[in-house]
C-alpha atoms as a PDB file:
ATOM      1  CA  UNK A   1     -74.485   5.130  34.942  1.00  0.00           C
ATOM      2  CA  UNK A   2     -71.074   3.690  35.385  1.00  0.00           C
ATOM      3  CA  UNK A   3     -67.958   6.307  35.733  1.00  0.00           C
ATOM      4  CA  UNK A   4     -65.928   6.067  32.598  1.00  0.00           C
ATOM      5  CA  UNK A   5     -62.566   7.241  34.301  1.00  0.00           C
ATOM      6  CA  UNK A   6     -63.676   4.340  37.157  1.00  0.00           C
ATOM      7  CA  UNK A   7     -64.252   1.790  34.692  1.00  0.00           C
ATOM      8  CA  UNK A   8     -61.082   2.762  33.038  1.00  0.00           C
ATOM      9  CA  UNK A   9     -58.836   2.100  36.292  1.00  0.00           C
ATOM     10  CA  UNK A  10     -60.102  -1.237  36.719  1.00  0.00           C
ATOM     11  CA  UNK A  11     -60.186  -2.146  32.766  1.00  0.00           C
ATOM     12  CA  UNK A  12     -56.060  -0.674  33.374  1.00  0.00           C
ATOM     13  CA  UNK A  13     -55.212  -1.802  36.532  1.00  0.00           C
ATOM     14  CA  UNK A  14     -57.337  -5.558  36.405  1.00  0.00           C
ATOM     15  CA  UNK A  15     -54.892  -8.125  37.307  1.00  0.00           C
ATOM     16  CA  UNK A  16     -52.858  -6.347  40.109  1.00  0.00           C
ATOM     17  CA  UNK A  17     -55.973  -5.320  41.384  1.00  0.00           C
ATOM     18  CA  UNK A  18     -57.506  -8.344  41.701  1.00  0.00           C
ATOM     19  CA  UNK A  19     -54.345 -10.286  42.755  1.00  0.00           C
ATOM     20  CA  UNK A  20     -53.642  -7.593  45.227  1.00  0.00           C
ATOM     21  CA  UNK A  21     -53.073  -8.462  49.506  1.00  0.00           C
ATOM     22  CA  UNK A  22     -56.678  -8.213  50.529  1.00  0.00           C
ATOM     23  CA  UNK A  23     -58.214  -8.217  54.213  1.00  0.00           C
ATOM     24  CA  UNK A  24     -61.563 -10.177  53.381  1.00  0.00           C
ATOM     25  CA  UNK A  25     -64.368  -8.784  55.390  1.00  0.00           C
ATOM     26  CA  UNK A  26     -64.219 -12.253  57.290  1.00  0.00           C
ATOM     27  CA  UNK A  27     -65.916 -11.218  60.596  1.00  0.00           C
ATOM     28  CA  UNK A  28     -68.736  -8.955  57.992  1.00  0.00           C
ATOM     29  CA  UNK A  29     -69.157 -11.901  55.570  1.00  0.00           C
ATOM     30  CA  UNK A  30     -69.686 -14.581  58.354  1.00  0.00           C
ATOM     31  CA  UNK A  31     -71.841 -12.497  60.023  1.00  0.00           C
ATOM     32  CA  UNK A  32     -73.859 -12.279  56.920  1.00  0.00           C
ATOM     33  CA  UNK A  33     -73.635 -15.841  55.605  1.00  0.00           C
ATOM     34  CA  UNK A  34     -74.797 -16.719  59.267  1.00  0.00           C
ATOM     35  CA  UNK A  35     -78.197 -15.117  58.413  1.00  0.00           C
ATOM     36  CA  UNK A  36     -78.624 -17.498  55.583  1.00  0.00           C
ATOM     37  CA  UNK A  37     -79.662 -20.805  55.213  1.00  0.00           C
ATOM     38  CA  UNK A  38     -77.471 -23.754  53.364  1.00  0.00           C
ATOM     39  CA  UNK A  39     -77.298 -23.296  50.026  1.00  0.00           C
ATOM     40  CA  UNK A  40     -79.051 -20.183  50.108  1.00  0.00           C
ATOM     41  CA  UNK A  41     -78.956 -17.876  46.752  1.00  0.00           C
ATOM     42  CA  UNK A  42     -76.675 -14.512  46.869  1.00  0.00           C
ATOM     43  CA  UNK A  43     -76.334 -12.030  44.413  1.00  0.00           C
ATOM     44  CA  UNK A  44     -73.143 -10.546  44.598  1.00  0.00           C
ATOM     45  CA  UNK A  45     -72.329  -7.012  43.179  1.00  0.00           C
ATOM     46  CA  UNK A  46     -68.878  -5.544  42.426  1.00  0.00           C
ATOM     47  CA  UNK A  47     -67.507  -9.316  43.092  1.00  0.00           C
ATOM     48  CA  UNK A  48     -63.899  -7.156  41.987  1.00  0.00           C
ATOM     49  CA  UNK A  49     -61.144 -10.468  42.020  1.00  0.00           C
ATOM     50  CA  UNK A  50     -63.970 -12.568  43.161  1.00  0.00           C
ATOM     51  CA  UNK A  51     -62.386 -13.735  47.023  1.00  0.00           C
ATOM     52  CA  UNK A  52     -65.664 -13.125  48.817  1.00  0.00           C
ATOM     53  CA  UNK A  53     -67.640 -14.949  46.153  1.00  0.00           C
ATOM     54  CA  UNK A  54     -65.317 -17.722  46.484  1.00  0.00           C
ATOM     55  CA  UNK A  55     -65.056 -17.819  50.108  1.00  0.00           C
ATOM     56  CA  UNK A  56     -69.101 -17.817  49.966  1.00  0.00           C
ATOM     57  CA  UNK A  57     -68.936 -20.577  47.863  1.00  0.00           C
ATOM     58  CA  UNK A  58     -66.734 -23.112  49.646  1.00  0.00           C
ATOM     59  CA  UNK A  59     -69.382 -23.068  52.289  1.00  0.00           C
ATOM     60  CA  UNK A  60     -71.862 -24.315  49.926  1.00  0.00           C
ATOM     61  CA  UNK A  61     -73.877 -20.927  48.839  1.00  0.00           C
ATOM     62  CA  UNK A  62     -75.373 -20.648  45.617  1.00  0.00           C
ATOM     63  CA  UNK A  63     -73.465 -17.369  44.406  1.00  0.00           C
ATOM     64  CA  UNK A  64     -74.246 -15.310  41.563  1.00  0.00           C
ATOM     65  CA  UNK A  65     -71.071 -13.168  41.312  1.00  0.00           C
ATOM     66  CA  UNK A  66     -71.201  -9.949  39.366  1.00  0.00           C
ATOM     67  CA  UNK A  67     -69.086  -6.725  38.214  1.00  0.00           C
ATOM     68  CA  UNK A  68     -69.680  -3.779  35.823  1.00  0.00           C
ATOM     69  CA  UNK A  69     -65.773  -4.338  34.958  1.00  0.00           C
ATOM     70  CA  UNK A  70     -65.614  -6.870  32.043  1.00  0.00           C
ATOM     71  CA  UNK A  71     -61.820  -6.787  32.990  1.00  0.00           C
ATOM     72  CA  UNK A  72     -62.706  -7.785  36.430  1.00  0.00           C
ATOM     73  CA  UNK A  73     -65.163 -10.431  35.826  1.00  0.00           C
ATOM     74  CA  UNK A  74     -62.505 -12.136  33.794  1.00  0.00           C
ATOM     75  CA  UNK A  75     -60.089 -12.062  36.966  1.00  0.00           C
ATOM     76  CA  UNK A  76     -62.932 -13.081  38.896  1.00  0.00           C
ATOM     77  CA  UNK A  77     -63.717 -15.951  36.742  1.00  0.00           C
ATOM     78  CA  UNK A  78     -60.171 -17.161  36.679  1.00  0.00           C
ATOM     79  CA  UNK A  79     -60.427 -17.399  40.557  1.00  0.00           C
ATOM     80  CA  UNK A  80     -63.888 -19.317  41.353  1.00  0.00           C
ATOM     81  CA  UNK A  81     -63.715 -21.039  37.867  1.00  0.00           C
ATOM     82  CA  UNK A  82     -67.434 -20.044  36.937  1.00  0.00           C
ATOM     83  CA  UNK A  83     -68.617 -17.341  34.713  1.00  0.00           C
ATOM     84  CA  UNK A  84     -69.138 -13.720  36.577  1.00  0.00           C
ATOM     85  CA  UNK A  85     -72.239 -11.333  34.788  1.00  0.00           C
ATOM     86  CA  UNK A  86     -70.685  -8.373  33.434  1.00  0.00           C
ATOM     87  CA  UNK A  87     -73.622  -5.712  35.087  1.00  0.00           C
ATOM     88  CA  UNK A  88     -74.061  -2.268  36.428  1.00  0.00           C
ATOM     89  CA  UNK A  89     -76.373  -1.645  38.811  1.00  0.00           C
ATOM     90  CA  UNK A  90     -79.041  -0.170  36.932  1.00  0.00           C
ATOM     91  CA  UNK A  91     -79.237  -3.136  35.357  1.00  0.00           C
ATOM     92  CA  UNK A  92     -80.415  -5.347  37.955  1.00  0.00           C
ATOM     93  CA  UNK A  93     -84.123  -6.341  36.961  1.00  0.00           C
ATOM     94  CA  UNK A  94     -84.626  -9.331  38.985  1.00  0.00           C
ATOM     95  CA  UNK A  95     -87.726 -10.037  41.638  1.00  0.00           C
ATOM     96  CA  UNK A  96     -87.928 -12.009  44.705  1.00  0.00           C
ATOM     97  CA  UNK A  97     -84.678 -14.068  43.336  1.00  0.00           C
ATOM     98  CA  UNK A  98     -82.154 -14.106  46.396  1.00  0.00           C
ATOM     99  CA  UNK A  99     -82.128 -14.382  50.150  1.00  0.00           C
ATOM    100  CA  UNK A 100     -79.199 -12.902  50.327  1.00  0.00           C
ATOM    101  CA  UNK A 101     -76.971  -9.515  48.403  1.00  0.00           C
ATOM    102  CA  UNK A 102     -73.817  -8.739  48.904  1.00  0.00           C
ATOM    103  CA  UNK A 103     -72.115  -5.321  47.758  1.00  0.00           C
ATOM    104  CA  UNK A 104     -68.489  -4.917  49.654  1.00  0.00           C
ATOM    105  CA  UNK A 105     -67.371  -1.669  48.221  1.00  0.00           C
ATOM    106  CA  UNK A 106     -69.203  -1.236  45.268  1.00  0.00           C
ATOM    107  CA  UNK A 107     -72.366   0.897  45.833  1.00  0.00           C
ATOM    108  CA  UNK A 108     -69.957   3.396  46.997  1.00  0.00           C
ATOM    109  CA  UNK A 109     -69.219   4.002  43.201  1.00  0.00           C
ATOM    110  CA  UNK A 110     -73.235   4.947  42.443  1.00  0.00           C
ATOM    111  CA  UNK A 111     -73.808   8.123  41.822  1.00  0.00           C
ATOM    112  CA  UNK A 112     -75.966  10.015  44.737  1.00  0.00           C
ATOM    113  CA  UNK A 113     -78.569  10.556  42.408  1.00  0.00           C
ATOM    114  CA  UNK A 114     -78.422   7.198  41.229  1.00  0.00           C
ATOM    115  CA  UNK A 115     -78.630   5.601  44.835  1.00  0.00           C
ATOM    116  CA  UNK A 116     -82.014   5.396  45.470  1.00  0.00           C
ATOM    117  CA  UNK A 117     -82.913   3.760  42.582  1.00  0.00           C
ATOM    118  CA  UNK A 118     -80.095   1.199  42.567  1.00  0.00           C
ATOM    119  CA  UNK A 119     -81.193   0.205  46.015  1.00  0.00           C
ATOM    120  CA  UNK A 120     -84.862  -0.047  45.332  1.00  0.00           C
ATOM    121  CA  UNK A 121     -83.515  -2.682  42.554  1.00  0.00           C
ATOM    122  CA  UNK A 122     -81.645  -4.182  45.326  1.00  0.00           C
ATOM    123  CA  UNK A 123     -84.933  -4.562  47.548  1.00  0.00           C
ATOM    124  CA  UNK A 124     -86.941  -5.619  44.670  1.00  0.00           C
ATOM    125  CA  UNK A 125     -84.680  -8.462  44.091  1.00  0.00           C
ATOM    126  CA  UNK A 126     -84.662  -9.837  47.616  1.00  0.00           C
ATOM    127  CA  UNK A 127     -86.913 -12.328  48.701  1.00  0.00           C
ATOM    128  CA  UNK A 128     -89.127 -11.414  51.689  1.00  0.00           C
ATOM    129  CA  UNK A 129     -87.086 -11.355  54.555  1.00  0.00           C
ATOM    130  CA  UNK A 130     -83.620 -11.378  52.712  1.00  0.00           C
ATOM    131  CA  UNK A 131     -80.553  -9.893  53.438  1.00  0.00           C
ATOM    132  CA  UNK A 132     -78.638  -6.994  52.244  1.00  0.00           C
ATOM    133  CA  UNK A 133     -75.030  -6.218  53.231  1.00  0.00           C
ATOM    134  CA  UNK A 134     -73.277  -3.260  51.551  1.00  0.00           C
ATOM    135  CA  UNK A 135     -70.012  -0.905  52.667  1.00  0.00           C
ATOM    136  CA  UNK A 136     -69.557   2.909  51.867  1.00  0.00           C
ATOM    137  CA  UNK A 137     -66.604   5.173  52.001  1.00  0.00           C
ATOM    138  CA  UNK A 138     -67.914   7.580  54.417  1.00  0.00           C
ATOM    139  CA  UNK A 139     -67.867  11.657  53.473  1.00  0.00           C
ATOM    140  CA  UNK A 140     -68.883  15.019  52.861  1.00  0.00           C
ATOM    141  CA  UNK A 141     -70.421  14.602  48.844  1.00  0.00           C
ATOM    142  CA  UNK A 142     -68.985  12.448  45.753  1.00  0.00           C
ATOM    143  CA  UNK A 143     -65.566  12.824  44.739  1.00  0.00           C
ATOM    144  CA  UNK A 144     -62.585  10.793  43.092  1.00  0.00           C
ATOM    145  CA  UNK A 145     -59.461   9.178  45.046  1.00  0.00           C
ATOM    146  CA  UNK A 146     -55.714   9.731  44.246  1.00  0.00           C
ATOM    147  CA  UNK A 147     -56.473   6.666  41.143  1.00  0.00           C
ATOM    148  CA  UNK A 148     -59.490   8.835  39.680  1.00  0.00           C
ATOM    149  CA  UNK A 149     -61.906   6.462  40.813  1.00  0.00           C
ATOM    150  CA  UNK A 150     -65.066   8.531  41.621  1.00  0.00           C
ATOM    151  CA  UNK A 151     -66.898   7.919  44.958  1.00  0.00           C
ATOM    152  CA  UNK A 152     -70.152   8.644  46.474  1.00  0.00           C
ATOM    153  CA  UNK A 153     -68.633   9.479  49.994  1.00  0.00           C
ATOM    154  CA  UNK A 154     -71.845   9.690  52.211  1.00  0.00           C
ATOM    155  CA  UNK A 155     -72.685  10.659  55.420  1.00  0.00           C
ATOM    156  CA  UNK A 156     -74.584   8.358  58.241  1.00  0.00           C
ATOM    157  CA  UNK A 157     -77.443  10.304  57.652  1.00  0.00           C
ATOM    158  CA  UNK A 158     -77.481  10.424  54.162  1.00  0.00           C
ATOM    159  CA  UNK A 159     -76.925   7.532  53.627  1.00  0.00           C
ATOM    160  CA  UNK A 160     -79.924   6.500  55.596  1.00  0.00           C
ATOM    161  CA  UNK A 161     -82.028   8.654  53.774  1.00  0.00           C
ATOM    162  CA  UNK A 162     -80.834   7.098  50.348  1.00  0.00           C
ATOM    163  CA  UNK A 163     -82.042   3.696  51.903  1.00  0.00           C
ATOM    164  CA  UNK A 164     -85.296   5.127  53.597  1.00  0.00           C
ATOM    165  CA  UNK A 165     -86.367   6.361  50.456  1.00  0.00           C
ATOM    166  CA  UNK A 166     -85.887   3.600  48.676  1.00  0.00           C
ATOM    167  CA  UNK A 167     -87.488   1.356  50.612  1.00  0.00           C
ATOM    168  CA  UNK A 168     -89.445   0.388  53.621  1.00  0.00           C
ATOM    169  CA  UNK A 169     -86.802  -1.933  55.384  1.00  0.00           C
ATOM    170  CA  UNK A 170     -87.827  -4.453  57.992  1.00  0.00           C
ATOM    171  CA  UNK A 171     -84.624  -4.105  59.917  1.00  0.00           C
ATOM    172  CA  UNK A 172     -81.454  -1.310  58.659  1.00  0.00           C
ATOM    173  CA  UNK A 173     -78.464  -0.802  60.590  1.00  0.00           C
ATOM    174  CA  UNK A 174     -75.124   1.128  59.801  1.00  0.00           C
ATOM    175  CA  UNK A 175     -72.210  -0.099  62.044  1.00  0.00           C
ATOM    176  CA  UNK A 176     -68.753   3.118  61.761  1.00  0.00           C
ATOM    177  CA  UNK A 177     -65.830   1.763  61.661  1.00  0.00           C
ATOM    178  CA  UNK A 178     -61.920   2.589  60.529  1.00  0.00           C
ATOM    179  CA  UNK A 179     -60.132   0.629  58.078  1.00  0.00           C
ATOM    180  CA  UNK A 180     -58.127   1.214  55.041  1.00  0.00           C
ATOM    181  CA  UNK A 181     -58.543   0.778  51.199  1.00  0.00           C
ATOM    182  CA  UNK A 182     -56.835   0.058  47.903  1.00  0.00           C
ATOM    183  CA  UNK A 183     -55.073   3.206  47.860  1.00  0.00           C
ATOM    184  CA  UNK A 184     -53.413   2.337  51.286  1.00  0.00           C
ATOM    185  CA  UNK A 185     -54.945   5.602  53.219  1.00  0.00           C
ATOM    186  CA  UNK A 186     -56.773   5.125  56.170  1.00  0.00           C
ATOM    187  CA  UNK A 187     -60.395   5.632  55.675  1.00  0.00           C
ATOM    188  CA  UNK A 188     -63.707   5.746  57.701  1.00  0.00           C
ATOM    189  CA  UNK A 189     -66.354   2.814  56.401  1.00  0.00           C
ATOM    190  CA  UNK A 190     -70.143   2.402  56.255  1.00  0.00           C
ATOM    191  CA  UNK A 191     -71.662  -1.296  56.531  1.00  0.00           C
ATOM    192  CA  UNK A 192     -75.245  -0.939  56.550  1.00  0.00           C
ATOM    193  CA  UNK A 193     -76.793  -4.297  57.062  1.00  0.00           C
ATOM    194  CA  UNK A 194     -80.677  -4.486  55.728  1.00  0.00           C
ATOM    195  CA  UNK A 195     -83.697  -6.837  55.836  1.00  0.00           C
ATOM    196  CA  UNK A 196     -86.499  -6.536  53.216  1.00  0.00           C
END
């Protein structure tokens, strides 16, 4: 279930959000979109402004850009000039349907007792061998930022239990490293890079 004072942030703060000075996860994302082949399919989650979907498609992908933000989606659609699904996690019912997923800072918003599940949707709807790219604030337990926004801050290890449980991975790797965020403080990420 979606965080109502989240939700409320981005339904508030939409536009300057999603028009904001943004380091795209270039080296991340072409790593990723090196794994796939042309035209591949990619669900992306939390799309936000929609600059990684449209960077993933001007090199030819066949993106299907998503947000549980209405307010964002419309952003998003203003940017890449194609409609962006308006859906939570828990939502996600495909099967077998994309090579690829993409979730830059978004599963960090799922609740911890919520993960599991939301990433056993996220296997489900990979195609054998597909890929699965996702961030994480890193932490000691959930909590909310200086905007309200709630996050799941995991650990390595729980984190990797989350995805264990979920499911049985062919390949799962988290890479540490330091960046920053939205709310301009410096902050300690999670990429965990999956194979079904």
């Amino acid at each position: 279930m979606a965080d109502e004072a989240t939700l409320r942030f981005y339904a508030d703060n939409a536009a300057a959000y999603a028009r904001r000075q943004r380091n795209l996860p270039g080296e991340r994302l072409a790593t990723f979109l090196a794994l796939m082949a042309p035209g591949a399919s990619i669900l992306e989650l939390g799309t936000g402004g929609g600059q990684d979907a449209l960077a993933m498609l001007s090199q030819g992908f066949d993106v299907t850009p998503t947000d549980a933000s209405p307010e964002l989606a419309v952003e998003a659609e203003r940017l890449i000039g194609r409609p962006v699904a308006v859906m939570r996690f828990d939502e996600l019912e495909a099967e077998a349907a994309y090579d690829g997923v993409w979730a830059s800072a978004c599963l960090l918003h799922a609740p911890p007792e919520e993960l599991t599940e939301d990433l056993r949707r996220i296997h489900r709807a990979l195609k054998p061998q597909g890929h699965f790219l996702a961030s994480f604030k890193a932490g000691n337990g959930p909590g909310h930022d200086g905007f309200g926004r709630y996050y799941n801050y995991p650990g390595r290890e729980e984190l990797l239990v989350h995805y264990r449980d979920a499911a049985a991975w062919a390949e799962l790797d988290i890479e540490e490293v330091d960046g920053g965020g939205y709310d301009g403080r410096p902050t300690r990420w999670l990429w965990v890079m999956a194979r079904r």
